[in-house]
N, C-alpha and C. Protein backbone atom coordinates (compact mmCIF):
# COMPACT_ATOMS: atom_id res chain seq x y z
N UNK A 1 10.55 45.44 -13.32
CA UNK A 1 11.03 44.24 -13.99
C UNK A 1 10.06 43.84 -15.08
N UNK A 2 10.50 43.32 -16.27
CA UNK A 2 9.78 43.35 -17.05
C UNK A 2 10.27 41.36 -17.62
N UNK A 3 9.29 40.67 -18.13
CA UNK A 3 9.30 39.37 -18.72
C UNK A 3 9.72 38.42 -17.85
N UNK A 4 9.37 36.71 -18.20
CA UNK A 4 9.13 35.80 -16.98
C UNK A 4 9.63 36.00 -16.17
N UNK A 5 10.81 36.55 -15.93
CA UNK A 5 11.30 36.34 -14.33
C UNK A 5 10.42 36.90 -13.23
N UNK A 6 9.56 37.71 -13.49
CA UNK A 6 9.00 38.51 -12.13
C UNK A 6 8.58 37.42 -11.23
N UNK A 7 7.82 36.35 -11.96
CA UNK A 7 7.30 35.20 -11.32
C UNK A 7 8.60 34.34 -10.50
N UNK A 8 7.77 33.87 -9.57
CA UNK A 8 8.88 32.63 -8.81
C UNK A 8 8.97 31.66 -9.65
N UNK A 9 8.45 30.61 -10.73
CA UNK A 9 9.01 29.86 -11.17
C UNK A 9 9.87 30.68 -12.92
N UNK A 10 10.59 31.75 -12.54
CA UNK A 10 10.79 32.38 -13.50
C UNK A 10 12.21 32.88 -13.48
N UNK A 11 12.18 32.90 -12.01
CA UNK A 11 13.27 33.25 -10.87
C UNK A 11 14.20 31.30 -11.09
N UNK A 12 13.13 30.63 -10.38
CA UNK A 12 13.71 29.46 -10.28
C UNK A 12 14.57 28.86 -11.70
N UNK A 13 13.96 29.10 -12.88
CA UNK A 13 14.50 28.73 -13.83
C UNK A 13 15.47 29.41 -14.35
N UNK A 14 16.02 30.53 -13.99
CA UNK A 14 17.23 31.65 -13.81
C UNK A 14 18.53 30.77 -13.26
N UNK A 15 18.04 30.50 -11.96
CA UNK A 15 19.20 29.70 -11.08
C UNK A 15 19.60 28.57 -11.49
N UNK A 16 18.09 27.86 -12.09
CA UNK A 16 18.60 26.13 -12.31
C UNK A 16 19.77 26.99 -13.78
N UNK A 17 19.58 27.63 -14.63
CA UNK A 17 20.41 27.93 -15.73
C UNK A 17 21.72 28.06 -15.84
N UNK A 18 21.86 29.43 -14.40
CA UNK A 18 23.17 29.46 -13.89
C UNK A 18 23.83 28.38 -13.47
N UNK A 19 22.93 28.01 -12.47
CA UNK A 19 23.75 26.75 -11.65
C UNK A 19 24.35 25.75 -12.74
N UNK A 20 23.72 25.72 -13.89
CA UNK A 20 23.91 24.62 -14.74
C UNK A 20 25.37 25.15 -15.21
N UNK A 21 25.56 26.23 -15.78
CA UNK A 21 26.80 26.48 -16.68
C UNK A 21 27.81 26.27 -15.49
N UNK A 22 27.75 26.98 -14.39
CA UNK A 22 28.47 26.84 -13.81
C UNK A 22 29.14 25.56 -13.16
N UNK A 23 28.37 24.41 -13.14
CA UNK A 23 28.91 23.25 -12.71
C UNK A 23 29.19 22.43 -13.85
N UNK A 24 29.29 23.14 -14.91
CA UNK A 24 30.11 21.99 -16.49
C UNK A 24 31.07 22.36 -16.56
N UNK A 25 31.70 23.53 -15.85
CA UNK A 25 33.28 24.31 -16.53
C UNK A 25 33.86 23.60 -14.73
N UNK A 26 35.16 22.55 -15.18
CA UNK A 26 35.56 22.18 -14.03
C UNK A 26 36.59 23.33 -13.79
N UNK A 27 37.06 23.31 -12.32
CA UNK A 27 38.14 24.13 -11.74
C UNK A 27 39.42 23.71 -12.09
N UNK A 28 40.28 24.45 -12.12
CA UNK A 28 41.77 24.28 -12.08
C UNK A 28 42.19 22.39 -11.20
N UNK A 29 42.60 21.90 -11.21
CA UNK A 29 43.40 21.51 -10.26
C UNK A 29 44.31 21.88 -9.22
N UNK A 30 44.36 21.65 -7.78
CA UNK A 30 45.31 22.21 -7.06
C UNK A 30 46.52 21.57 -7.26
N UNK A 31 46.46 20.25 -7.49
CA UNK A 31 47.48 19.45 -7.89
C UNK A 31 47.20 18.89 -9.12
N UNK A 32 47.73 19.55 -10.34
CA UNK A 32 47.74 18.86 -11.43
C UNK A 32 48.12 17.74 -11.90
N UNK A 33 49.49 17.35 -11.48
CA UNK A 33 50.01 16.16 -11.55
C UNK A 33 50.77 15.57 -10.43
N UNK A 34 51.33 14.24 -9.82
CA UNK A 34 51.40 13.65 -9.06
C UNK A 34 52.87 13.01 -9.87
N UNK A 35 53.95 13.21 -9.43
CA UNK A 35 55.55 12.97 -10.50
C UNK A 35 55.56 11.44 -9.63
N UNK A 36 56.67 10.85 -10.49
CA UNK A 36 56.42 9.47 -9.87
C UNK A 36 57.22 8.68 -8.84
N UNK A 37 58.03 10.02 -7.43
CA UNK A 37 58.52 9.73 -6.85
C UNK A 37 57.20 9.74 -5.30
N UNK A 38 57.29 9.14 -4.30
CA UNK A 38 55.95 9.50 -3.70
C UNK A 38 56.50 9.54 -2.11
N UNK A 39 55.55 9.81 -1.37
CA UNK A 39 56.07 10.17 0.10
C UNK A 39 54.80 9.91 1.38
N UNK A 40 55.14 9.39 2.21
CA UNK A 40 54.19 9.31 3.29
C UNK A 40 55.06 9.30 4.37
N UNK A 41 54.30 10.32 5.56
CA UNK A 41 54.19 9.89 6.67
C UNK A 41 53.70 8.90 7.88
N UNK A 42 54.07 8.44 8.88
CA UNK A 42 53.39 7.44 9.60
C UNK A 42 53.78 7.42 11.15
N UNK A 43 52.71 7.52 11.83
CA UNK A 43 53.16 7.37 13.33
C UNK A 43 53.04 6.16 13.98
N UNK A 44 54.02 5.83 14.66
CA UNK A 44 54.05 4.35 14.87
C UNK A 44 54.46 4.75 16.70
N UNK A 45 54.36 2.99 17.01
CA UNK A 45 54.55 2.65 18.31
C UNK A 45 55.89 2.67 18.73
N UNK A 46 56.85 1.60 17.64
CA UNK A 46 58.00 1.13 17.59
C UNK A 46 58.98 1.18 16.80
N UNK A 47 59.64 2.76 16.64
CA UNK A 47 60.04 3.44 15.52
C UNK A 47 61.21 2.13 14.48
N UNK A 48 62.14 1.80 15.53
CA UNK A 48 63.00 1.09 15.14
C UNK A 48 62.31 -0.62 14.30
N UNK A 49 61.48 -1.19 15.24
CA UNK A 49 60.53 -2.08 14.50
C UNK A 49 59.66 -1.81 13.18
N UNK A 50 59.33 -0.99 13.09
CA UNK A 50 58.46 -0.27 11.73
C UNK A 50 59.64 -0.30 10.70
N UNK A 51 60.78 0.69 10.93
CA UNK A 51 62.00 0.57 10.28
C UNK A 51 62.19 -0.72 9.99
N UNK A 52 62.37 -1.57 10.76
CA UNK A 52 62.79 -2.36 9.96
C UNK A 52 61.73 -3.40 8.77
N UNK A 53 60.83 -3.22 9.14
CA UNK A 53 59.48 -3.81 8.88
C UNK A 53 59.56 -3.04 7.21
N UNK A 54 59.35 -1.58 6.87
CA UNK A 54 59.90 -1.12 5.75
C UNK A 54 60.79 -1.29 5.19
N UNK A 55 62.01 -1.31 5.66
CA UNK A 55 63.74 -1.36 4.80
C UNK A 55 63.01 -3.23 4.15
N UNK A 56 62.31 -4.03 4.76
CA UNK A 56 62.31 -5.23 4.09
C UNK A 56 61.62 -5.09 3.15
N UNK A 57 60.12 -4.76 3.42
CA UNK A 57 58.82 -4.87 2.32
C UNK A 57 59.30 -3.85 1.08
N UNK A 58 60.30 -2.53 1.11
CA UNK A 58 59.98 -1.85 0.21
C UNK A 58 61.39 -1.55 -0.92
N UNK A 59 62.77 -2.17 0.50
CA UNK A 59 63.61 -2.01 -0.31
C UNK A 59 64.46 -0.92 -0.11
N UNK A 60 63.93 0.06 1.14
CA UNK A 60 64.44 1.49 1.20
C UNK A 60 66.08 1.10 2.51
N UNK A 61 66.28 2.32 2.37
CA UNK A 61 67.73 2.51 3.10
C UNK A 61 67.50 3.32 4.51
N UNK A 62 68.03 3.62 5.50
CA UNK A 62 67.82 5.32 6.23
C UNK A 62 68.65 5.72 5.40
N UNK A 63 67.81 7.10 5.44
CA UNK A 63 68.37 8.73 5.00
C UNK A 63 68.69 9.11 6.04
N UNK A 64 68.07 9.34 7.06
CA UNK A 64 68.82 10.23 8.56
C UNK A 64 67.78 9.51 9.18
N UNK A 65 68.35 10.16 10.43
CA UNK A 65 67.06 10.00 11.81
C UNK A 65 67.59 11.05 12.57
N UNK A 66 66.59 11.59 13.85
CA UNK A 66 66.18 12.61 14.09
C UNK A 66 65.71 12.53 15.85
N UNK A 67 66.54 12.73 17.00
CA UNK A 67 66.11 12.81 18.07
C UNK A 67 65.37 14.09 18.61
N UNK A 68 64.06 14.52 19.50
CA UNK A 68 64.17 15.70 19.82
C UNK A 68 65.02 15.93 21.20
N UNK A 69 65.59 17.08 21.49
CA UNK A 69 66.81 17.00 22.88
C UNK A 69 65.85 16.93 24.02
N UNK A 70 64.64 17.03 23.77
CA UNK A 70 63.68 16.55 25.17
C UNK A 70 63.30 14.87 25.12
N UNK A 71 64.01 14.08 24.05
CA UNK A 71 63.29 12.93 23.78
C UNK A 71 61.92 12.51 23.46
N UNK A 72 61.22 13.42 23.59
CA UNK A 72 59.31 13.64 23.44
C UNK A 72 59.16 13.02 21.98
N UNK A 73 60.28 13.00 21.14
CA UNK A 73 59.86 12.36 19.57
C UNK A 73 61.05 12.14 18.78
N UNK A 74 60.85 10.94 18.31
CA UNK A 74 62.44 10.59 16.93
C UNK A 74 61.25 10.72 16.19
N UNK A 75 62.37 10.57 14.69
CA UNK A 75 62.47 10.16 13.47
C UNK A 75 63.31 9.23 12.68
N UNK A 76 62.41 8.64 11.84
CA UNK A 76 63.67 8.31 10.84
C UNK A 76 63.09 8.30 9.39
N UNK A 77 63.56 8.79 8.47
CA UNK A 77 63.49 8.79 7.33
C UNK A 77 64.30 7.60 6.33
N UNK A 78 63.37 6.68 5.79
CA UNK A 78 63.83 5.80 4.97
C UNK A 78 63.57 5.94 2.99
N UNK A 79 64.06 6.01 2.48
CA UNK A 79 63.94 6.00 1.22
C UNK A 79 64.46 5.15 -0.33
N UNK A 80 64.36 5.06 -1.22
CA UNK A 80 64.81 4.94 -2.19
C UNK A 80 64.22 5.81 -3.20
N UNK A 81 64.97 5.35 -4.74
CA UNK A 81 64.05 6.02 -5.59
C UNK A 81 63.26 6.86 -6.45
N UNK A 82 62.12 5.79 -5.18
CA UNK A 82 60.81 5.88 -5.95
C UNK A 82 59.69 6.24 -4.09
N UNK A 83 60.40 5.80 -3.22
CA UNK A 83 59.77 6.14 -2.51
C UNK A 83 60.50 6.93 -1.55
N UNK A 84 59.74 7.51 0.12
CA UNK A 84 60.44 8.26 0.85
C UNK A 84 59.13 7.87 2.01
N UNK A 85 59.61 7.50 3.23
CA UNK A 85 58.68 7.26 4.29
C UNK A 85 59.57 7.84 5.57
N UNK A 86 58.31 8.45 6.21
CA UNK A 86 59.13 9.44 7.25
C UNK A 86 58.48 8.46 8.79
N UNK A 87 59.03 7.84 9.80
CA UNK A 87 58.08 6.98 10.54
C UNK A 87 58.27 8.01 11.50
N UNK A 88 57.35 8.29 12.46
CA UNK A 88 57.43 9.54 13.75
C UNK A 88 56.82 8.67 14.80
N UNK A 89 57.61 8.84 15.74
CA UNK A 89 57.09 8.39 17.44
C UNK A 89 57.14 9.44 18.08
N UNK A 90 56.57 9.62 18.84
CA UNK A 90 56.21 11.02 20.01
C UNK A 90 55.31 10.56 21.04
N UNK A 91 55.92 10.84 22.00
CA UNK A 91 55.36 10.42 23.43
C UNK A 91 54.29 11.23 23.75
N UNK A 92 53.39 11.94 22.75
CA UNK A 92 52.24 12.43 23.24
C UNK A 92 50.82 12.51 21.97
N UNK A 93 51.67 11.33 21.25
CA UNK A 93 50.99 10.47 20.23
C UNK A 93 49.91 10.20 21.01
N UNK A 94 48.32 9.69 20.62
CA UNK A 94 46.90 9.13 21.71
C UNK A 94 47.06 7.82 21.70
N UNK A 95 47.04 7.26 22.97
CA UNK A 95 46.71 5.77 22.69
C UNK A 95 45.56 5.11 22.58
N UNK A 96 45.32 4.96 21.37
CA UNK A 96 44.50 4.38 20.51
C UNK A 96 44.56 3.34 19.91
N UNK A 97 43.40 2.58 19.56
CA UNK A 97 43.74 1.07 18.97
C UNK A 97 43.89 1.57 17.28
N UNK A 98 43.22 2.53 17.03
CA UNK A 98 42.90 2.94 15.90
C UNK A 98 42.26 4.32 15.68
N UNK A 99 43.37 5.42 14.97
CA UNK A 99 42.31 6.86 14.58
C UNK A 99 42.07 6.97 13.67
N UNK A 100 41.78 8.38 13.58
CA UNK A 100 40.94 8.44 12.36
C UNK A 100 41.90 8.67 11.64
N UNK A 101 41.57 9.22 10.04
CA UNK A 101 42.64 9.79 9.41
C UNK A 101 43.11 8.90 8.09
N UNK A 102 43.91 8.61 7.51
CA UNK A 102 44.01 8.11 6.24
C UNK A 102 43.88 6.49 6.95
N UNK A 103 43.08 5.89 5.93
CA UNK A 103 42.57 4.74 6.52
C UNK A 103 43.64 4.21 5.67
N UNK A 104 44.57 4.19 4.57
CA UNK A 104 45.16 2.72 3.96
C UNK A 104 46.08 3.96 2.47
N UNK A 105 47.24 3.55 2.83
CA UNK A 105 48.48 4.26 1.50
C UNK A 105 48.39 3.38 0.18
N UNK A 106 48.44 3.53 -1.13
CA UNK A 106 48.26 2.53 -2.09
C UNK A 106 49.83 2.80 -3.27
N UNK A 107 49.62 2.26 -3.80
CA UNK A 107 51.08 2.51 -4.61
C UNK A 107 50.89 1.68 -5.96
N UNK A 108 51.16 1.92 -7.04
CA UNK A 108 50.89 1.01 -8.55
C UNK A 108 52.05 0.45 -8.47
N UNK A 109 52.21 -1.28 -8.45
CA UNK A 109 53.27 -2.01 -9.22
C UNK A 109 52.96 -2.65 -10.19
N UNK A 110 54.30 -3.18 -10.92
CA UNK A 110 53.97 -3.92 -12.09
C UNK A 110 53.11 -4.77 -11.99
N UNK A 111 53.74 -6.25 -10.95
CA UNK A 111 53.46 -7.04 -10.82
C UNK A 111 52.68 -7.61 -9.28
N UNK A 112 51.62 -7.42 -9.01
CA UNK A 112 51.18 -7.88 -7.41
C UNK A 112 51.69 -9.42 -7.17
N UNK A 113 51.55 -10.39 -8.18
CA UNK A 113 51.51 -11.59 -7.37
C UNK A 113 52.92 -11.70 -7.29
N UNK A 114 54.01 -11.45 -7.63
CA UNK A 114 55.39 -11.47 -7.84
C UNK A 114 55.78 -10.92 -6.26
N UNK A 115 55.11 -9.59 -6.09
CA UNK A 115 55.37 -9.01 -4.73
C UNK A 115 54.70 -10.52 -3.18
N UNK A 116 53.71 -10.62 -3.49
CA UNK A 116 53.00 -11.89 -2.95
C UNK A 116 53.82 -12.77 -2.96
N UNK A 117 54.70 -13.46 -4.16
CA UNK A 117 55.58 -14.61 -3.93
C UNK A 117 56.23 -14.34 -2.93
N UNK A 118 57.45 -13.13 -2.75
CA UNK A 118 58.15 -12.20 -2.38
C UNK A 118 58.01 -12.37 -0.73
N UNK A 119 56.32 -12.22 -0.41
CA UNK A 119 56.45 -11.86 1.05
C UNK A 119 55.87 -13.06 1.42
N UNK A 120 55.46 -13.53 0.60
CA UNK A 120 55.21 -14.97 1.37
C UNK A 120 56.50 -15.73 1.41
N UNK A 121 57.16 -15.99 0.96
CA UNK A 121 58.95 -16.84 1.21
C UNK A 121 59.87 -15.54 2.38
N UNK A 122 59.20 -14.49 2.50
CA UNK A 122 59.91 -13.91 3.90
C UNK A 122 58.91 -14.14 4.97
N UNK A 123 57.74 -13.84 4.77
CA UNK A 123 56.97 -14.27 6.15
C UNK A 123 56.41 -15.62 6.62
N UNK A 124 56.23 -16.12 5.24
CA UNK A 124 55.27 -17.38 5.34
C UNK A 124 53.86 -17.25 5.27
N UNK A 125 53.20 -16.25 5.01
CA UNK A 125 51.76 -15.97 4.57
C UNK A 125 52.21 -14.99 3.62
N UNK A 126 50.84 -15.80 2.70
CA UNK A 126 50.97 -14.62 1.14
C UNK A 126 49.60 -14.16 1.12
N UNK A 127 50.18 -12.68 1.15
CA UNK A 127 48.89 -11.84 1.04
C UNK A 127 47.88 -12.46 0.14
N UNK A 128 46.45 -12.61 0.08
CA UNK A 128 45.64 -12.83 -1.19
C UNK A 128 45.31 -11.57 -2.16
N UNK A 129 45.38 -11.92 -3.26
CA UNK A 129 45.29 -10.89 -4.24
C UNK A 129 43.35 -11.00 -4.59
N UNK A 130 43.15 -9.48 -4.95
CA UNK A 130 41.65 -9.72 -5.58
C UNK A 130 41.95 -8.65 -6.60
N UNK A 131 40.90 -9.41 -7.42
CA UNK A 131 40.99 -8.94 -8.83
C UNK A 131 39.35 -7.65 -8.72
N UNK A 132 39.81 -6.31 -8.67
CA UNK A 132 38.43 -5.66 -9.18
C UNK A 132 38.38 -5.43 -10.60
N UNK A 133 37.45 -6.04 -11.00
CA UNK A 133 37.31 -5.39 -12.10
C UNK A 133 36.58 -4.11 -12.86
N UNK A 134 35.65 -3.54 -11.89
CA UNK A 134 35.55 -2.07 -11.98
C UNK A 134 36.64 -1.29 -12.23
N UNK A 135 36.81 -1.51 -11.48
CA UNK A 135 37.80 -0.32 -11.40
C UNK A 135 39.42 -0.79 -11.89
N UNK A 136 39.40 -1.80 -12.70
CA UNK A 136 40.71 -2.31 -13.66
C UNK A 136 41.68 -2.59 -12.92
N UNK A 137 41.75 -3.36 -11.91
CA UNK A 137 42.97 -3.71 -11.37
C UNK A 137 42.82 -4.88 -10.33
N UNK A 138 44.24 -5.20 -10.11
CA UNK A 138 44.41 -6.55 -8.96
C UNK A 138 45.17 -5.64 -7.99
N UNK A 139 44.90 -6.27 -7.31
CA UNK A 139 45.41 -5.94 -5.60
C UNK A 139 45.67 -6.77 -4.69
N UNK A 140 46.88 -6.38 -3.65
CA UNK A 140 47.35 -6.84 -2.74
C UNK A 140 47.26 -6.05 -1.59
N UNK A 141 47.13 -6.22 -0.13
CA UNK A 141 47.32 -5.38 1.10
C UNK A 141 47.94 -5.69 1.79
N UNK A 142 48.82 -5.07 2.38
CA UNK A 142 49.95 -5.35 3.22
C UNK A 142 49.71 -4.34 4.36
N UNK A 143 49.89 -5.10 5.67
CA UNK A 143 49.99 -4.36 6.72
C UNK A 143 51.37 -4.17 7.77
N UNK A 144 51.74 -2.70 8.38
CA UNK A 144 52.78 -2.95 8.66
C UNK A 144 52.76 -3.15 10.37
N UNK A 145 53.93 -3.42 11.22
CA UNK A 145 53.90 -3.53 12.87
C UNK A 145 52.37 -2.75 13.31
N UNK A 146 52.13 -1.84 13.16
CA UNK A 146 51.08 -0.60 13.85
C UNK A 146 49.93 -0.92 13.21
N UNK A 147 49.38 -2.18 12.03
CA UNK A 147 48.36 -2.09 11.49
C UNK A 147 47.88 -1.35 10.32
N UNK A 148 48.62 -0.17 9.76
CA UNK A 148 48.58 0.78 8.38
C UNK A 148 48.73 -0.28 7.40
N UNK A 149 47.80 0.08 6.27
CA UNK A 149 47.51 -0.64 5.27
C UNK A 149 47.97 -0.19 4.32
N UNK A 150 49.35 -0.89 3.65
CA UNK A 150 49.68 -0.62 2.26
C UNK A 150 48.84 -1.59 1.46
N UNK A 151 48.51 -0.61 0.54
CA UNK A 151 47.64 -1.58 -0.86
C UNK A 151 48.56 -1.09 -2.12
N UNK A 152 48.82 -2.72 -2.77
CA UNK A 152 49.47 -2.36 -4.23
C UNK A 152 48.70 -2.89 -5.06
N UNK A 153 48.56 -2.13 -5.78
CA UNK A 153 47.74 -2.52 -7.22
C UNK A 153 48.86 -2.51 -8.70
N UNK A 154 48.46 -3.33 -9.51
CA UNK A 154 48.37 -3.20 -10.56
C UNK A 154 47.09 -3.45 -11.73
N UNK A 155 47.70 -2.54 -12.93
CA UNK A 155 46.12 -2.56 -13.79
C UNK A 155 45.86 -3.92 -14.37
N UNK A 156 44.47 -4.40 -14.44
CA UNK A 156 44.50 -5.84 -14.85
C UNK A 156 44.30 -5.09 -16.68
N UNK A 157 44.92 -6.64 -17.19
CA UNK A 157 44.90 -7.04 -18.65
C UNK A 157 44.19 -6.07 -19.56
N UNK A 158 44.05 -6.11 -20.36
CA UNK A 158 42.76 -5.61 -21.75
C UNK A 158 42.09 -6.70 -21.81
């Protein structure tokens, strides 16, 4: 071998070089884009209660529902849209107060406090809105029967 590299800090400054080019050229995306119809799953306690708890807050319809012939698990699929929510009960779901796993679903609307008027004249508590301004937006959280946290945002002002 011939010129600085033979040395260890010669070597080292080889790698920091590589390493460098290599972490400025980003990767592909696996998901490039995100179209603006959207979808979640959710396992709940009280399939029919959740249902209905959604068809109010979001506006959706059933699409189908879904027995298994052992009874061990329904479905029902509610949608419109813009959205599609699949709620699943299964009798070998953990009983848990709380797992792990997606801590809270979010969704962009126009308007948060409009949605806030909205559920406060159906429930009688209106979510509070907070304004981040880091990160450009107001927000609302909504929780459904089982405790899952919908958050809606919209972008605040210029």
């Amino acid at each position: 071998m011939n010129g600085s590299f033979r040395t260890v800090p010669g070597c080292v400054a080889l790698i920091l070089l590589a390493s460098t080019a290599t972490s400025a050229q980003q990767p592909e995306p696996w998901v490039p884009e995100i179209g603006t119809r959207q979808f979640f799953a959710v396992l709940v306690e009280d399939v029919e209660q959740s249902a209905d708890w959604y068809r109010r807050a979001f506006g959706l319809t059933e699409h189908d529902r879904w027995t298994a012939d052992d009874s061990t698990a329904r479905i029902i699929n509610l949608m419109n849209e813009h959205l599609f929510v699949e709620l699943i009960w299964r009798t070998d779901a953990p009983d848990v107060d709380r797992s792990l796993g997606i801590f809270k679903v979010g969704f962009w609307v126009p308007d948060v406090d409009a949605i806030a008027d909205r559920v406060e004249a159906a429930t009688g508590e209106r979510p509070p809105a907070l304004d981040v301004p880091a990160h450009t937006l107001r927000l609302i959280q909504l929780r459904d029967p089982d405790g899952n946290i919908i958050q809606l945002s919209e972008a605040l002002g210029d």
